[in-house]
Structures are given as C-alpha cells and as structure tokens.
N, C-alpha and C. Protein backbone atom coordinates (compact mmCIF):
# COMPACT_ATOMS: atom_id res chain seq x y z
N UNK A 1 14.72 -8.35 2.14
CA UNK A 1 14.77 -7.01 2.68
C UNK A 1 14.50 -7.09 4.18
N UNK A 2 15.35 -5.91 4.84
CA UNK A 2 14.82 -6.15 6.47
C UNK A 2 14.13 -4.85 6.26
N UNK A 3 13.87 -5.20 7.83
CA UNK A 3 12.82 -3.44 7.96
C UNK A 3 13.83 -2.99 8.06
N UNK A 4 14.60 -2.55 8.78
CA UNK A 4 16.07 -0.88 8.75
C UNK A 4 16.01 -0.61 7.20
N UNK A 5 16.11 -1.90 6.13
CA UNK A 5 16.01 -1.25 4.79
C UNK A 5 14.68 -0.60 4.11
N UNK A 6 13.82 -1.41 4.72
CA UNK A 6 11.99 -0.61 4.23
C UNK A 6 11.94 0.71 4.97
N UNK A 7 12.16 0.58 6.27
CA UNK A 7 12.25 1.98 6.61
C UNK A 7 13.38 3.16 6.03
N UNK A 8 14.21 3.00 5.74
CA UNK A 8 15.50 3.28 5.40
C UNK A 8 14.71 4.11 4.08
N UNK A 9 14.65 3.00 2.99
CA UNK A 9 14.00 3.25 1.84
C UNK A 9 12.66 4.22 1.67
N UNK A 10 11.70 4.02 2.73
CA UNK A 10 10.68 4.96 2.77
C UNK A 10 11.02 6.26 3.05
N UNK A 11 11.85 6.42 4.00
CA UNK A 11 13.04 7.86 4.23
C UNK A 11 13.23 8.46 3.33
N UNK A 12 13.66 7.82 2.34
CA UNK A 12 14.06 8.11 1.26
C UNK A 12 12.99 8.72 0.19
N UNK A 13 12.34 7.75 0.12
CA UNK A 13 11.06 8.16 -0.76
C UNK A 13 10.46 9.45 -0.79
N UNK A 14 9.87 9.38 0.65
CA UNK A 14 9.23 10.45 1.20
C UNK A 14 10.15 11.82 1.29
N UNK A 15 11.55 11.67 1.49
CA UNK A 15 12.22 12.83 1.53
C UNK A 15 12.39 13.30 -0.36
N UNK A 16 12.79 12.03 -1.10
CA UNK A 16 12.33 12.73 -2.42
C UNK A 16 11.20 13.78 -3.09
N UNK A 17 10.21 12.61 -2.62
CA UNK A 17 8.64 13.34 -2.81
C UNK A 17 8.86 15.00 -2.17
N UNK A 18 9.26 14.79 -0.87
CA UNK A 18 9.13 16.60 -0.64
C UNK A 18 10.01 17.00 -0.96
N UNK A 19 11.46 16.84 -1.36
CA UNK A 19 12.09 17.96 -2.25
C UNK A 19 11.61 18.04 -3.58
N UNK A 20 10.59 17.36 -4.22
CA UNK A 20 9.99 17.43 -5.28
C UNK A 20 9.25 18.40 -5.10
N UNK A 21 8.10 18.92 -4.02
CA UNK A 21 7.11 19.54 -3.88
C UNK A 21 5.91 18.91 -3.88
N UNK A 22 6.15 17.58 -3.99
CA UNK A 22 4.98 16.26 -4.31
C UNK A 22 3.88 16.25 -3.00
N UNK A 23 2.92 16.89 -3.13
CA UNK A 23 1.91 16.48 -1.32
C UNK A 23 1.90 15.21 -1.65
N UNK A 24 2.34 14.74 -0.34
CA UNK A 24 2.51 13.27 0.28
C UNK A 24 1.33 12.73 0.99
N UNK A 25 0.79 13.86 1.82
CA UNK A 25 -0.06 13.15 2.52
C UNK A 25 -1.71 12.88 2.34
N UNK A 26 -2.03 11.62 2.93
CA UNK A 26 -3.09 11.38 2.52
C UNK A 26 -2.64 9.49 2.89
N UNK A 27 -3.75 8.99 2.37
CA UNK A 27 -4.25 7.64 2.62
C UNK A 27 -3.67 6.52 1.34
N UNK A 28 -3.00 5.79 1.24
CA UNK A 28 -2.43 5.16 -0.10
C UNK A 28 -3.09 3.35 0.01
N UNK A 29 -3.76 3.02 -0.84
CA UNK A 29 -4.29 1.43 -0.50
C UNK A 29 -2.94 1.05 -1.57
N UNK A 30 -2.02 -0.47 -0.78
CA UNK A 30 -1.37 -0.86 -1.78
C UNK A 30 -1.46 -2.35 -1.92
N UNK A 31 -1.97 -2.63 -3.14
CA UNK A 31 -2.69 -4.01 -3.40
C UNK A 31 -1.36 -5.08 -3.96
N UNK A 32 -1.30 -6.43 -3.53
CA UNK A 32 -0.11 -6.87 -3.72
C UNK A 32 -1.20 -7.64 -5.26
N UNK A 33 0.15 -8.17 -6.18
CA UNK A 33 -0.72 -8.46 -7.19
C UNK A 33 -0.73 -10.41 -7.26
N UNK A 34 -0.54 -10.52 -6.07
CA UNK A 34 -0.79 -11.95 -5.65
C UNK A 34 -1.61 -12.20 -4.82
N UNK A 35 -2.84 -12.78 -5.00
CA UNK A 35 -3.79 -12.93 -4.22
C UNK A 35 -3.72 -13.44 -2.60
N UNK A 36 -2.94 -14.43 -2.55
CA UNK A 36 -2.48 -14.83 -1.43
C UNK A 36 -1.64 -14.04 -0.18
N UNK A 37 -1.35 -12.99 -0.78
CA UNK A 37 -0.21 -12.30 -0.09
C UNK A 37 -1.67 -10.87 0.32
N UNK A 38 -1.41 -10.20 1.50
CA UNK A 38 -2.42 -9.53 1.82
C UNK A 38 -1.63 -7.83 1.64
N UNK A 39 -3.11 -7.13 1.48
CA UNK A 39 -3.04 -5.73 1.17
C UNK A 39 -2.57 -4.79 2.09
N UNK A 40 -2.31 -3.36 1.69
CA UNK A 40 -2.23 -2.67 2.97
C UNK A 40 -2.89 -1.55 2.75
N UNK A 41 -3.13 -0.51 3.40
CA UNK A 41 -3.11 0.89 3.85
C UNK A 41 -2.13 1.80 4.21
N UNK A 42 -1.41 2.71 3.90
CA UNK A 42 -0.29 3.21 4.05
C UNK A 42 -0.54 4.68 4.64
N UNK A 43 -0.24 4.99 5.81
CA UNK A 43 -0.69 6.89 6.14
C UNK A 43 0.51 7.17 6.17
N UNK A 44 0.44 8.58 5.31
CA UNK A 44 1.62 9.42 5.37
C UNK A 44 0.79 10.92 5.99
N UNK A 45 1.70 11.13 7.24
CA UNK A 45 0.75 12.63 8.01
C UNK A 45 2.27 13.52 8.59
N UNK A 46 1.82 14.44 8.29
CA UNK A 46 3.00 15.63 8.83
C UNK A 46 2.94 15.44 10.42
N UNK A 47 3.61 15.22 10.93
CA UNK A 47 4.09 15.25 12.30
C UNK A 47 4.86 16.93 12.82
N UNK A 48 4.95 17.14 14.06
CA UNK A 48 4.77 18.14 14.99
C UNK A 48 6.48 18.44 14.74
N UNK A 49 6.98 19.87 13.84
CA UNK A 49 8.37 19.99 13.75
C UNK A 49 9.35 19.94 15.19
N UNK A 50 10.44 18.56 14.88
CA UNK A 50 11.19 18.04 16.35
C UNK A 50 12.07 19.67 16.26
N UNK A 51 12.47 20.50 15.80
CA UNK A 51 13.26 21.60 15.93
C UNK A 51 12.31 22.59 16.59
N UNK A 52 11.41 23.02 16.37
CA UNK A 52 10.71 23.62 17.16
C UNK A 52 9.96 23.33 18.47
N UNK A 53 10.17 21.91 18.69
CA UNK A 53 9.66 21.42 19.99
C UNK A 53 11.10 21.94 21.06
N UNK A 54 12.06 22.17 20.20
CA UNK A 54 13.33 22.12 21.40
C UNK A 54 13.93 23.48 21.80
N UNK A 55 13.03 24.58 20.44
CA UNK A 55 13.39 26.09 21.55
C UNK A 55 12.44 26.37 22.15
C-alpha cells in the first residue's frame, strides 16, 4: 500500500462513518497484533468548514 492509498482509503472511511451518522471524533489507540511492529494513536477532529472560509 502507498500513502495516496491509506489516505485515499481513510477518505473513504471517514466519509462513510459520517454519512452513517457515526461520531467519529475522538482519540482511537490501534494496536498492531505483532509485537514487533509498533502502535499508534489515531485523531479524528472536525476541522474549520473550507466553504465557509471562502464567503
């Protein structure tokens, strides 16, 4: 996978989740299930609407 596709894919996700009605945001720990390979933290936060920044 490249990133254009992880990002690509998270696009995706996240645009599912809110046509679901799913609250997204908040703090997500995601634990890989191989010890060797390291964990993350994931923030999902509503950002400042780009359509209303432009009238």
């Amino acid at each position: 996978m490249t990133e254009a596709e992880f990002v690509a894919g998270l696009d995706r996700l996240v645009a599912e989740a809110r046509d679901a009605n799913v609250s997204i945001e908040g703090a997500y720990n995601v634990r890989s299930p191989r010890p060797a390979d390291p964990d993350y933290t994931v923030e999902v936060s509503e950002i400042a609407d780009r359509h209303r920044l432009i009238e």
